[in-house]
Protein backbone atom coordinates (compact mmCIF):
# COMPACT_ATOMS: atom_id res chain seq x y z
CA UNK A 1 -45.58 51.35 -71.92
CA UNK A 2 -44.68 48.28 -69.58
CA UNK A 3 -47.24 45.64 -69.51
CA UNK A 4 -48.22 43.69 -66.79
CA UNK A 5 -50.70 40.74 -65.10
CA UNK A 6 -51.90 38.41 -67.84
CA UNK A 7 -51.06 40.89 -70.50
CA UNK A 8 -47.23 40.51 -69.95
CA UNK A 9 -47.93 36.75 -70.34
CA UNK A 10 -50.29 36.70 -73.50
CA UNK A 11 -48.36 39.86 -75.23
CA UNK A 12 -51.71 41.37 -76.12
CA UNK A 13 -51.74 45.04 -77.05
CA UNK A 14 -53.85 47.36 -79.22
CA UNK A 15 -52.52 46.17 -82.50
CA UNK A 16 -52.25 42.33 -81.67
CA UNK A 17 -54.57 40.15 -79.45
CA UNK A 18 -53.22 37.54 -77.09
CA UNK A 19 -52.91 34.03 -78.38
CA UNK A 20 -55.11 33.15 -75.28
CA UNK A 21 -57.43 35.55 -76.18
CA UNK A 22 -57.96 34.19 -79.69
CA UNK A 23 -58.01 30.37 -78.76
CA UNK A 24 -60.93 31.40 -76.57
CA UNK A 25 -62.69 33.48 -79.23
CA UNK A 26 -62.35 31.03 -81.68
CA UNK A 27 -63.22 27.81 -79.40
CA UNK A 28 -66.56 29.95 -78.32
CA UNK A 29 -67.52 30.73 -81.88
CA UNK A 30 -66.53 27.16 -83.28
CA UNK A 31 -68.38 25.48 -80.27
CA UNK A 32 -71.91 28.26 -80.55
CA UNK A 33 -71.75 26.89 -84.39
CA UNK A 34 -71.67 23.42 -83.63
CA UNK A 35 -74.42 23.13 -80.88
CA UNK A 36 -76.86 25.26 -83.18
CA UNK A 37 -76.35 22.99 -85.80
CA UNK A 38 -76.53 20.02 -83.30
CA UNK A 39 -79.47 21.41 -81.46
CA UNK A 40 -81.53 22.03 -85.28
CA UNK A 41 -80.46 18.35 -85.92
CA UNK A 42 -81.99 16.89 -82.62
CA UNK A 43 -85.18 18.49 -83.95
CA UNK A 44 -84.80 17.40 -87.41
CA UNK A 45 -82.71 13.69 -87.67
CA UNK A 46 -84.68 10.76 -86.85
CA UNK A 47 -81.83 8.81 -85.62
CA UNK A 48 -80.96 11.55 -83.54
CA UNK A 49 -84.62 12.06 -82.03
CA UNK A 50 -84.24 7.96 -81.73
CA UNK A 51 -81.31 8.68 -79.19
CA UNK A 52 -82.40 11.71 -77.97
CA UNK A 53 -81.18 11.44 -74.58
CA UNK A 54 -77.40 11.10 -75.59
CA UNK A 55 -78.00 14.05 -77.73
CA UNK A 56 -79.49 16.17 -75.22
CA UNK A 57 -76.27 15.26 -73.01
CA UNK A 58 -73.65 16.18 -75.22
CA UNK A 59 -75.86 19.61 -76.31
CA UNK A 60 -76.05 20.53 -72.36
CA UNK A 61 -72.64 19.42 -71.67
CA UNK A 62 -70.99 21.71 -75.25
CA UNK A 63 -73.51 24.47 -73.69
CA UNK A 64 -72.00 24.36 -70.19
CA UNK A 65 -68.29 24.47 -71.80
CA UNK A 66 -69.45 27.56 -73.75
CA UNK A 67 -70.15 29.25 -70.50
CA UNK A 68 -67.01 28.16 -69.07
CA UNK A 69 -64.93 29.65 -71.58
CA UNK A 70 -67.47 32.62 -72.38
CA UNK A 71 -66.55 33.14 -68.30
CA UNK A 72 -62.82 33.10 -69.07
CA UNK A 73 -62.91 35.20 -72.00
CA UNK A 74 -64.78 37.67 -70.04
CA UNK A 75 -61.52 37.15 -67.02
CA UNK A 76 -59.13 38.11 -69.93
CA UNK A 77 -60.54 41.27 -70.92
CA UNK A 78 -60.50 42.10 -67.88
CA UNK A 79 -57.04 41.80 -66.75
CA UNK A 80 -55.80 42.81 -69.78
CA UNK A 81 -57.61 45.46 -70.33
CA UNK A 82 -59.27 45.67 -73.66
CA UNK A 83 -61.84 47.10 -75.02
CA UNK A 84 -63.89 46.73 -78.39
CA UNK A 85 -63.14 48.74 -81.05
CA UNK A 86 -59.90 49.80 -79.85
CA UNK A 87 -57.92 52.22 -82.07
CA UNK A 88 -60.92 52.35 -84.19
CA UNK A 89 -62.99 55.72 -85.09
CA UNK A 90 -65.65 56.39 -82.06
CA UNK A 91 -68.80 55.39 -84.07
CA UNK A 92 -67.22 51.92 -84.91
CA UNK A 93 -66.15 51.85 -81.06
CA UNK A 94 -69.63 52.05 -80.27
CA UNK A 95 -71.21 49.85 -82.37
CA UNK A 96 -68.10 47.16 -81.70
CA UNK A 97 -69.18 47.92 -77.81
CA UNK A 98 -73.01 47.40 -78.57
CA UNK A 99 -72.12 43.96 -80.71
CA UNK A 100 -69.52 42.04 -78.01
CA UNK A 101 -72.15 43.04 -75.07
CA UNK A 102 -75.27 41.43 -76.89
CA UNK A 103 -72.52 38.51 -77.45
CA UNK A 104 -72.20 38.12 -73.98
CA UNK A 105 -75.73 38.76 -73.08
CA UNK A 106 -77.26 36.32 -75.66
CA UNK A 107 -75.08 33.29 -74.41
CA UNK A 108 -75.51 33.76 -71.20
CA UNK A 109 -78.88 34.29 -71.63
CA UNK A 110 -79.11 31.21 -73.91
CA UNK A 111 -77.06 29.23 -71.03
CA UNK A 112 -79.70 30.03 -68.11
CA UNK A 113 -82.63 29.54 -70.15
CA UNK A 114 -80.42 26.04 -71.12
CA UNK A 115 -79.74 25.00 -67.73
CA UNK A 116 -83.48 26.00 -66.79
CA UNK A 117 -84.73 23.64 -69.31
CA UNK A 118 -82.52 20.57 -67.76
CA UNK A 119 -84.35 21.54 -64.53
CA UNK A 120 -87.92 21.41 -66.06
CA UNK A 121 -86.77 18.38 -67.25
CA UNK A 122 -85.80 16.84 -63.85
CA UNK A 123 -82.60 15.84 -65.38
CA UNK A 124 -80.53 18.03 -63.49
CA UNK A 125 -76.58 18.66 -64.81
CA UNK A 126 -74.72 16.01 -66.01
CA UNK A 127 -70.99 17.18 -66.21
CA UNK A 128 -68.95 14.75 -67.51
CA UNK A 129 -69.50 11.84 -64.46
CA UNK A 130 -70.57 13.96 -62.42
CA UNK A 131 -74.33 14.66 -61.82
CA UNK A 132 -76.17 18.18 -60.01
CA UNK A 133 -79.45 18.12 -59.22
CA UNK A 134 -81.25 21.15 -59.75
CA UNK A 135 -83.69 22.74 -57.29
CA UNK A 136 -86.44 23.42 -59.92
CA UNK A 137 -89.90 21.68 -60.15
CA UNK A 138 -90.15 19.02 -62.94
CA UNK A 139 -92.37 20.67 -66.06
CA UNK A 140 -91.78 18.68 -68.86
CA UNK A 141 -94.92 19.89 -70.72
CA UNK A 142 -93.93 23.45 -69.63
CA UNK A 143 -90.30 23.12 -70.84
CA UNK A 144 -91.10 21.62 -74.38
CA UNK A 145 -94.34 24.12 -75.09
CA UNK A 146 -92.76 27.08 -73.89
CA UNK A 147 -89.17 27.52 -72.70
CA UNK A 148 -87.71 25.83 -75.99
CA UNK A 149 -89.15 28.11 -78.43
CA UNK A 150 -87.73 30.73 -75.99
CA UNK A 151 -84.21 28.89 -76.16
CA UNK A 152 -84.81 28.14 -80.51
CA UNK A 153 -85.27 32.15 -80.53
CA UNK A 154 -82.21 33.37 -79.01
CA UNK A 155 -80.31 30.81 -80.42
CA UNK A 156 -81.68 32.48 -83.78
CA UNK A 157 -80.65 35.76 -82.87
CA UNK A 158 -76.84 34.80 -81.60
CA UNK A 159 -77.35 33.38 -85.22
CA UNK A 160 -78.11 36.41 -86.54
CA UNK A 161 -75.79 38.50 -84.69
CA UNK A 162 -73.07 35.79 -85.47
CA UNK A 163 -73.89 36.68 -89.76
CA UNK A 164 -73.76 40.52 -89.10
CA UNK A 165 -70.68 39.96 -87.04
CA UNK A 166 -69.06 38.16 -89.69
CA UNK A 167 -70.34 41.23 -92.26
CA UNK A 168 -68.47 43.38 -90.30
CA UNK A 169 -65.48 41.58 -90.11
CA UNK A 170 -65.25 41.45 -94.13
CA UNK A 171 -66.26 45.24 -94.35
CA UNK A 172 -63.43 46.08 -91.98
CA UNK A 173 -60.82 44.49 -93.86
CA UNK A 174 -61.98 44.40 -97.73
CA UNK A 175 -63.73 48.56 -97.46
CA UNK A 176 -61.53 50.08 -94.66
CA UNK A 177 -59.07 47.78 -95.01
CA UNK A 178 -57.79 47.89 -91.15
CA UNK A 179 -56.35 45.42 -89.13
CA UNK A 180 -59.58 44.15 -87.27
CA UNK A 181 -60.01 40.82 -88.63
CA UNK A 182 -56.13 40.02 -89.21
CA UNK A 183 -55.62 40.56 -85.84
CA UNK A 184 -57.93 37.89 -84.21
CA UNK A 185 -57.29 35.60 -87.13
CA UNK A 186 -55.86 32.27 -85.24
CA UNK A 187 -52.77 32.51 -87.35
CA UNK A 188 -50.82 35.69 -88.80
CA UNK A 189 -51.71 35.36 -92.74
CA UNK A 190 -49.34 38.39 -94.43
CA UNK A 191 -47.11 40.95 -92.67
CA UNK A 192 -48.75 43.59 -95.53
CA UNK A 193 -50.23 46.62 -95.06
CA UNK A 194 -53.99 46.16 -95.72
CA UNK A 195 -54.14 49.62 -96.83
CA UNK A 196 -51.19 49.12 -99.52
């Protein structure tokens, strides 16, 4: 079957994902591991809390890149075409469907209530140099009493969803031993047959 669009280019295919498409997936899950960690430390770290503002920066500005690429991932499966779960039974196709949309939905949920908070904060976006001012009311009290623990509990269930993703991953290739997590490792580990 002849390829074409951004699928000629990246060479993905139902047995092999693009390198594009893997750079992004692993940026996105490398960067969503980082800023929980970072945003649990800015709670937690006194000299953090002592430079707090920096912090916050660099956790809004990680956040923002996550959307960016979360956006371009989204763009690639597009044009290319693919689908979770593909080539595997239907009920795995499902749940694979079910897991990647709750993905999606969780960070850009997480994002908005992120970018929300900046706003309540009357901080406004700070992208690299450059600064947006946001057209919400200052609510400091409002953004620290309410809207964090709202942002601290989806962040706990991406964190959650990033464990049982990770379980799956494992039970794909150690129990059914498929090609699901060899293909979207970043590099190709063994040319084997995981069923040999």
């Amino acid at each position: 079957m002849a390829k074409n669009g951004l699928e000629k280019f990246t060479g993905s295919s139902v047995t092999g994902e693009s390198a594009l498409f893997k750079v992004l997936h692993w940026l996105i899950a490398v960067l969503i591991v980082f800023q929980g960690l970072l945003g649990a430390a800015n709670i937690r770290i006194a000299w953090l809390q002592d430079h707090l503002a920096s912090a916050i920066v660099v956790h809004e500005e990680i956040g923002l890149l996550i959307l960016l690429l979360t956006l371009s991932l989204l763009i690639v499966r597009v044009i290319t075409g693919r689908r979770s779960g593909a080539g595997a039974q239907p009920s795995h196709q499902l749940w694979a469907k079910i897991a990647h949309g709750a993905f999606y939905g969780l960070i850009f949920v997480e994002c908005a209530i992120g970018i929300w908070m900046m706003g309540l904060l009357g901080k406004g976006l700070t992208i690299l140099a450059w600064h947006m001012p946001l057209p919400i009311t200052a609510d400091p009290h409002f953004a620290f009493s309410t809207v964090l623990q709202w942002h601290a509990a989806v962040a706990l269930t991406l964190a959650f969803l990033i464990v049982i993703h990770s379980l799956a991953a494992l039970y794909h290739h150690y129990v059914l031993r498929d090609h699901t997590l060899t293909r979207m490792l970043p590099v190709r580990l063994s040319r084997t047959d995981p069923k040999s």
